[in-house]
Protein backbone atom coordinates (compact mmCIF):
# COMPACT_ATOMS: atom_id res chain seq x y z
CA UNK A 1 -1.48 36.50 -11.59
CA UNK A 2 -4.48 34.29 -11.00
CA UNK A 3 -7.42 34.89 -13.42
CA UNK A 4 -10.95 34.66 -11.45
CA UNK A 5 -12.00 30.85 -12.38
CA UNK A 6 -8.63 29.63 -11.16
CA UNK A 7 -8.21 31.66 -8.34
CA UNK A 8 -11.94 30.38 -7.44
CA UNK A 9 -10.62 27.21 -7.93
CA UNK A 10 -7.99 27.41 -4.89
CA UNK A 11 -10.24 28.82 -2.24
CA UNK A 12 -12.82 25.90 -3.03
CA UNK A 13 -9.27 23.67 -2.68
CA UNK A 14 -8.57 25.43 0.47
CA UNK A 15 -11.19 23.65 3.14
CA UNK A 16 -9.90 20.19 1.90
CA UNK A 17 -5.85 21.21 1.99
CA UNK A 18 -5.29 20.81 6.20
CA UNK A 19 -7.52 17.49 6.57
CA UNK A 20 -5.79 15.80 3.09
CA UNK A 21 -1.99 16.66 4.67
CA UNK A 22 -3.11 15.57 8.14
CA UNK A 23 -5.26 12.18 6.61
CA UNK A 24 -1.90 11.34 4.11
CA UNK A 25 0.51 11.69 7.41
CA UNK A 26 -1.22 9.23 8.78
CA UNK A 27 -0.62 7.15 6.03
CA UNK A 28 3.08 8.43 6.12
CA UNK A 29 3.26 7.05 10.04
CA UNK A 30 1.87 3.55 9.25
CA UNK A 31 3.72 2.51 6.22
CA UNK A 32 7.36 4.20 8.04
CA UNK A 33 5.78 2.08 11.52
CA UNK A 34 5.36 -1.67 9.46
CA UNK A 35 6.66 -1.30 6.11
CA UNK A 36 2.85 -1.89 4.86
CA UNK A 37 -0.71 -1.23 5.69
CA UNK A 38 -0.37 2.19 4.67
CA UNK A 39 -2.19 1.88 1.44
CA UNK A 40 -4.79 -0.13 2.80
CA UNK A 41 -5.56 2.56 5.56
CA UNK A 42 -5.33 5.29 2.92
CA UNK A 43 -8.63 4.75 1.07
CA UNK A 44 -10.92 4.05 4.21
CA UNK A 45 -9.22 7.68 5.60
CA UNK A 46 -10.38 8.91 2.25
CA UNK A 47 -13.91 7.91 2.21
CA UNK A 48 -14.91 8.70 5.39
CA UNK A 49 -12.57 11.57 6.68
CA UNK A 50 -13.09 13.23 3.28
CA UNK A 51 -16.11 11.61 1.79
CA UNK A 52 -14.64 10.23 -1.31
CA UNK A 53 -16.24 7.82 -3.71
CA UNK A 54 -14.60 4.71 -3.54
CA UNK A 55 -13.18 4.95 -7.41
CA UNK A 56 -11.90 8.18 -7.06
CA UNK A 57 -10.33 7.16 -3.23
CA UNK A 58 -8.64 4.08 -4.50
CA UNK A 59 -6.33 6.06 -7.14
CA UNK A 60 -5.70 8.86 -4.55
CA UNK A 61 -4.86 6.69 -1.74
CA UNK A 62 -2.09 5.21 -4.63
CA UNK A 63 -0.74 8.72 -4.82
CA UNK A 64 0.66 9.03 -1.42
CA UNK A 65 1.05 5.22 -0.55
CA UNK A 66 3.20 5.27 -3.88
CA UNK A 67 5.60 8.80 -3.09
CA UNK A 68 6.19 7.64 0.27
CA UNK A 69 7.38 3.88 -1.01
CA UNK A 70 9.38 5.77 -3.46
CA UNK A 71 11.21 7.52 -0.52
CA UNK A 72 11.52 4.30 1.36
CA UNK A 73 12.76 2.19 -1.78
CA UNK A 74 15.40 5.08 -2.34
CA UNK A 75 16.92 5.08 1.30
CA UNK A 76 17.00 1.00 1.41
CA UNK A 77 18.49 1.01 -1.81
CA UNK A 78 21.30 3.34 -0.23
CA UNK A 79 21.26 0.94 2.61
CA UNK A 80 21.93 -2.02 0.00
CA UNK A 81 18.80 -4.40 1.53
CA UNK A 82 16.18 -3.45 -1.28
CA UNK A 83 16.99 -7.03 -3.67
CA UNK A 84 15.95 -5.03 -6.39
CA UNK A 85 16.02 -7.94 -9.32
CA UNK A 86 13.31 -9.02 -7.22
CA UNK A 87 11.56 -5.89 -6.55
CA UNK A 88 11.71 -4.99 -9.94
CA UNK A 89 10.53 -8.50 -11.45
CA UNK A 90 7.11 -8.44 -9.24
CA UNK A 91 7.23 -4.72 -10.32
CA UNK A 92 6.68 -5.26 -13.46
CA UNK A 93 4.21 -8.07 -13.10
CA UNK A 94 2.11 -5.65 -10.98
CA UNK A 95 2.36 -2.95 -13.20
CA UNK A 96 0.99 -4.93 -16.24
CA UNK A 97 -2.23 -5.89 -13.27
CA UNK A 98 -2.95 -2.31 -12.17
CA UNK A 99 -4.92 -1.06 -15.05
CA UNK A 100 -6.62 -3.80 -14.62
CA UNK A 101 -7.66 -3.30 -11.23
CA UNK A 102 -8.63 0.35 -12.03
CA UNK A 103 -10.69 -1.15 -15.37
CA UNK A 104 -12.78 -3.19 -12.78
CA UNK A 105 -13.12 -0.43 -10.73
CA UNK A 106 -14.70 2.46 -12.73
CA UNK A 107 -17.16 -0.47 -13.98
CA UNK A 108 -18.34 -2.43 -10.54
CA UNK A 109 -20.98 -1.03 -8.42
CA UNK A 110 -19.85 0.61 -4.75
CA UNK A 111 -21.88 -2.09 -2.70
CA UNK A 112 -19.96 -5.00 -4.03
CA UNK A 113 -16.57 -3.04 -3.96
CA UNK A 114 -17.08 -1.95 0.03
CA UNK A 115 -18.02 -5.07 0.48
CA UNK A 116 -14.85 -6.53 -0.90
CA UNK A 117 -12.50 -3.85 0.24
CA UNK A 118 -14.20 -4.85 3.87
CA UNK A 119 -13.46 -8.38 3.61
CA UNK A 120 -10.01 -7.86 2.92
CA UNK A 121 -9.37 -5.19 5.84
CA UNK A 122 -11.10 -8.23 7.50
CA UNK A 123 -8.42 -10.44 6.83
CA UNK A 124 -5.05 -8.25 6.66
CA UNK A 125 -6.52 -7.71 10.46
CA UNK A 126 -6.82 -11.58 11.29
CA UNK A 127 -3.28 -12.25 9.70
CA UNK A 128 -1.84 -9.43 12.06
CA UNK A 129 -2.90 -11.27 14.98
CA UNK A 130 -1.56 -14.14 13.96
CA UNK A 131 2.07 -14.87 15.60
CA UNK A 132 4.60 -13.40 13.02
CA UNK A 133 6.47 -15.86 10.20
CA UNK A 134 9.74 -16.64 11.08
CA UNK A 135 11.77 -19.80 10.11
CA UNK A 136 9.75 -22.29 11.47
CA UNK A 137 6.75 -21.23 9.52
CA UNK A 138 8.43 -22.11 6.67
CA UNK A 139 7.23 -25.73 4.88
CA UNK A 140 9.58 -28.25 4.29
CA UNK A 141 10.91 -27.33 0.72
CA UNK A 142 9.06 -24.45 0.72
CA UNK A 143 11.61 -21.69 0.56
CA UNK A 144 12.23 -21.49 -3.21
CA UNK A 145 13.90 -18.12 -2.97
CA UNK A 146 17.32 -18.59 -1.32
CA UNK A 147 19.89 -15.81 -0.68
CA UNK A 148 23.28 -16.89 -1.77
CA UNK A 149 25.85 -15.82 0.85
CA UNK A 150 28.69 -15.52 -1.42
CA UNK A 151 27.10 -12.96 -3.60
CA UNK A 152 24.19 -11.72 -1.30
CA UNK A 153 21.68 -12.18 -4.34
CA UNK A 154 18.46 -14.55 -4.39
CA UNK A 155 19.17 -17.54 -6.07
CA UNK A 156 16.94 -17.84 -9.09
CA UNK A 157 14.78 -21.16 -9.74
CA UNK A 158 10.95 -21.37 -11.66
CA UNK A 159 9.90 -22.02 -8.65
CA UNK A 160 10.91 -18.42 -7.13
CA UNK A 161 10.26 -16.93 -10.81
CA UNK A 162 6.63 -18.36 -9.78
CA UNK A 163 6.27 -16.79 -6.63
CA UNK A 164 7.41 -13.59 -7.23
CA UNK A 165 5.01 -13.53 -9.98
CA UNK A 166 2.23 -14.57 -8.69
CA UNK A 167 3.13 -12.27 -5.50
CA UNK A 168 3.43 -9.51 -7.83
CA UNK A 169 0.33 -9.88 -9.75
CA UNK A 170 -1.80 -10.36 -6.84
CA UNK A 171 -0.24 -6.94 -5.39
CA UNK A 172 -1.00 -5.22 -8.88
CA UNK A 173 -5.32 -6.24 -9.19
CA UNK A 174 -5.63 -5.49 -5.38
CA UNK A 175 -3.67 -2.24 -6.17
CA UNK A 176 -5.92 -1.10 -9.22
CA UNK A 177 -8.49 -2.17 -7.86
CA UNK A 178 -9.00 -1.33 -4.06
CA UNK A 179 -6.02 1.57 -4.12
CA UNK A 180 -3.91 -0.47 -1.76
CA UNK A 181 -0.16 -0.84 -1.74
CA UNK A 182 -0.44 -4.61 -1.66
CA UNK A 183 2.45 -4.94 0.86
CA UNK A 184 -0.01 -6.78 3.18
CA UNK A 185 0.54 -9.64 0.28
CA UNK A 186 4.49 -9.28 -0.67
CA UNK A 187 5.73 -9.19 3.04
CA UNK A 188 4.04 -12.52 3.82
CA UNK A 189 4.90 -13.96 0.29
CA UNK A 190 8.15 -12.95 0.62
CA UNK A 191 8.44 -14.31 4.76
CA UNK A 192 7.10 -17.84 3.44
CA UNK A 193 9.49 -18.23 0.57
CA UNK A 194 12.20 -16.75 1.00
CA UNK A 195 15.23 -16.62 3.40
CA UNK A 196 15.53 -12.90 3.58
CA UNK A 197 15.38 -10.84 6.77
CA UNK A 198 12.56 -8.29 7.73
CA UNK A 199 14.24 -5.12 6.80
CA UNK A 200 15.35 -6.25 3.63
CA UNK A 201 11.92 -7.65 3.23
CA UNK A 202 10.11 -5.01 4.15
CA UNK A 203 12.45 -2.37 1.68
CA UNK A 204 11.93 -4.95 -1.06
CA UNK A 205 7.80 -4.51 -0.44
CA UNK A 206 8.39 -0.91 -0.49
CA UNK A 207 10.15 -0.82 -3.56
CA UNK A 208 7.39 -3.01 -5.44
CA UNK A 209 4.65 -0.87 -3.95
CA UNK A 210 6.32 2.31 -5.43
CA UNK A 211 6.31 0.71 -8.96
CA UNK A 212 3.10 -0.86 -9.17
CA UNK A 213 1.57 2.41 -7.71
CA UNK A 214 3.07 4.26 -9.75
CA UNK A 215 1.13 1.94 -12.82
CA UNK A 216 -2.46 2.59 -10.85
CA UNK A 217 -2.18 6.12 -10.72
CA UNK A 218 -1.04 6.82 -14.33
CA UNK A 219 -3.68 4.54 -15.47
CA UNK A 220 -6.33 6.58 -13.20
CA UNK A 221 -5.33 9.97 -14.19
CA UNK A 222 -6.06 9.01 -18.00
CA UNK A 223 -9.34 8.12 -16.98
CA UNK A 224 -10.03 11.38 -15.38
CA UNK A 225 -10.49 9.64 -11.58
CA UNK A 226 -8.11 11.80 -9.78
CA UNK A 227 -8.87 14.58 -7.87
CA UNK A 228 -5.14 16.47 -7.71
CA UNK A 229 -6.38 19.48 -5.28
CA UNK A 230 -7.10 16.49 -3.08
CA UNK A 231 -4.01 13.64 -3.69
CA UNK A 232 -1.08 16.15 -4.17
CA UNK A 233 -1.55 17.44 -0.35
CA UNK A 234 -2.24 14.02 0.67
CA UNK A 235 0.44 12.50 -0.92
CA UNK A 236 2.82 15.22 0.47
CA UNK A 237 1.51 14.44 4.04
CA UNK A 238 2.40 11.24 3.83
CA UNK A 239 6.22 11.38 2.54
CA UNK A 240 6.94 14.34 5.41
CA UNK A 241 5.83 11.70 7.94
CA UNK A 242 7.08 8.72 6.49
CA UNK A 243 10.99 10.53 6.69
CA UNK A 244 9.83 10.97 10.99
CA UNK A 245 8.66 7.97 11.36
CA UNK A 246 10.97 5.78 10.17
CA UNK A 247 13.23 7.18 13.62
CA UNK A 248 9.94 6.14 15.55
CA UNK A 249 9.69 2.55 13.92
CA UNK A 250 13.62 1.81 15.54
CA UNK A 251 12.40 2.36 19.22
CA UNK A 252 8.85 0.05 18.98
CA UNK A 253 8.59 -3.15 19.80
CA UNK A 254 7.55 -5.00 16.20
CA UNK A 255 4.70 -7.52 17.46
CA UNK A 256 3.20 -4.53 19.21
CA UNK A 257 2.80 -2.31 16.08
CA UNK A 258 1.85 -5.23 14.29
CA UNK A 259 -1.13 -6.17 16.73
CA UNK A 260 -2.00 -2.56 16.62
CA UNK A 261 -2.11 -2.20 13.47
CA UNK A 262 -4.12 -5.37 13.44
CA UNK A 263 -6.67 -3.88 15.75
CA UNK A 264 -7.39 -0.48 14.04
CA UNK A 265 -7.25 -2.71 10.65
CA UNK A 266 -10.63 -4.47 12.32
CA UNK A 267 -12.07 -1.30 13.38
CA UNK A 268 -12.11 0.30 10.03
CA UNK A 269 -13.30 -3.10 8.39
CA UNK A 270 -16.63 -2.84 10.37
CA UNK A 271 -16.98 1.13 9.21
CA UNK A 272 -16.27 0.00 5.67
CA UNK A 273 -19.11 -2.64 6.22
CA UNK A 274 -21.51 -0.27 7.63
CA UNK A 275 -20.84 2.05 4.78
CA UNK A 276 -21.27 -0.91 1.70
CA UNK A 277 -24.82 -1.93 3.93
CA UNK A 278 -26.02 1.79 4.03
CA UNK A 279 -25.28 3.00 7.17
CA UNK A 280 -23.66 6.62 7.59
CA UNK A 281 -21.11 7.41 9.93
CA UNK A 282 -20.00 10.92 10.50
């Protein structure tokens, strides 16, 4: 039976519970839709369809970007395309990043972090415009992550080791720090050098995402940043739609849900800037 200060504490929860499963679907939708961009739509949905700081937004955007990338990383691992020596390698680089991130973001002001989170939206937008990698994007000599065909692994080199790393790393600050996923960076890391096809690609991104979220959040719930009444429905949103849209993603062309993506990506770069430069919307 619920004592009066926590039964007060679940009708307060209760105006918040609807828009935080409906916000974290959309989230859901996007990642199942591109295998990315779900974490970096997370946080603006947070900040202006709930009104959350951006410090306490980043680590409950990770919540539901990383249980839905957990679902996905499961089902391509049943699938056998997740190359999880890979996955696990930037993994762990990311993981060891995330604090990090989350370090620099309890401690930076909120003009300089809108600002930033703005300039990236700015630029995941411009790169989904751009005509999608394929093989002849690649630079000579610059695929230094092969796929052996004999034993269906990625060949291992320094100069993948170096990649991967660096992918991962990159994917771990920008997850600490901004609440983001980071598959924006690992499927175009992974499209420029490597030989790997999109799905496998794209599970591989989902798989790193769910570890190196996993890091942000742990290390943002020690410092007291999450709001649970908030990221639990939010995060639960996300991993119902995820599972329905992932039979949506198989029907739709790919350039046009990239270019869509890339569009709404703008949009919500401009309301991010208006928000760092003091303008209020909604």
């Amino acid at each position: 039976m619920l004592d009066t200060a926590s039964f007060a504490t679940v009708v307060a929860a209760l105006p918040t519970l609807a828009p935080s499963v409906a916000l974290g679907a959309a989230v859901g939708v996007v990642m199942a839709l591109t295998g990315a961009g779900g974490g970096i739509l997370a946080v603006p949905l947070l900040v202006f369809g709930l009104h959350l700081p951006l410090p306490q937004a980043a680590p409950t955007g990770l919540i539901a970007v990383g249980a839905a990338a957990a679902l996905a990383a499961v089902l391509g691992l049943r699938e056998g395309i997740v190359r999880y020596r890979a996955a696990g390698f930037m993994g762990a680089v990311g993981v060891a990043l995330a604090p990090v991130g989350v370090w620099l973001a309890a401690r930076l002001p909120a003009t300089p972090l809108l600002l930033g989170f703005a300039a990236l939206l700015m630029w995941v937008s411009w790169r989904s415009w751009r005509p999608a990698n394929g093989a002849a994007a690649h630079a000579p000599g610059g695929i230094s992550c092969r796929l052996d065909p004999d034993e269906g692994r990625l060949r291992w080199t320094g100069r993948c080791a170096q990649a991967l790393a660096a992918t991962g790393a990159t994917a771990g600050l920008l997850s600490g720090l901004f609440g983001v996923g980071g598959g924006f960076v690992i499927i175009p890391a992974l499209q420029r050098v490597s030989d790997l096809d999109l799905r496998s690609i794209q599970a591989t991104s989902l798989t790193v995402i769910a570890l190196v979220s996993t890091s942000g959040v742990v290390a943002a719930a020690a410092s007291g940043a999450l709001d649970w009444s908030v990221a639990l429905p939010f995060g639960a949103g996300a991993v119902a739609a995820l599972v329905a849209g992932r039979q949506m993603a198989q029907h739709l062309p790919a350039p046009l849900l990239r270019r869509t993506f890339g569009a709404l990506t703008f949009v919500v770069a401009l309301m991010m800037l208006a928000r760092a430069l003091g303008w209020r919307l909604g």
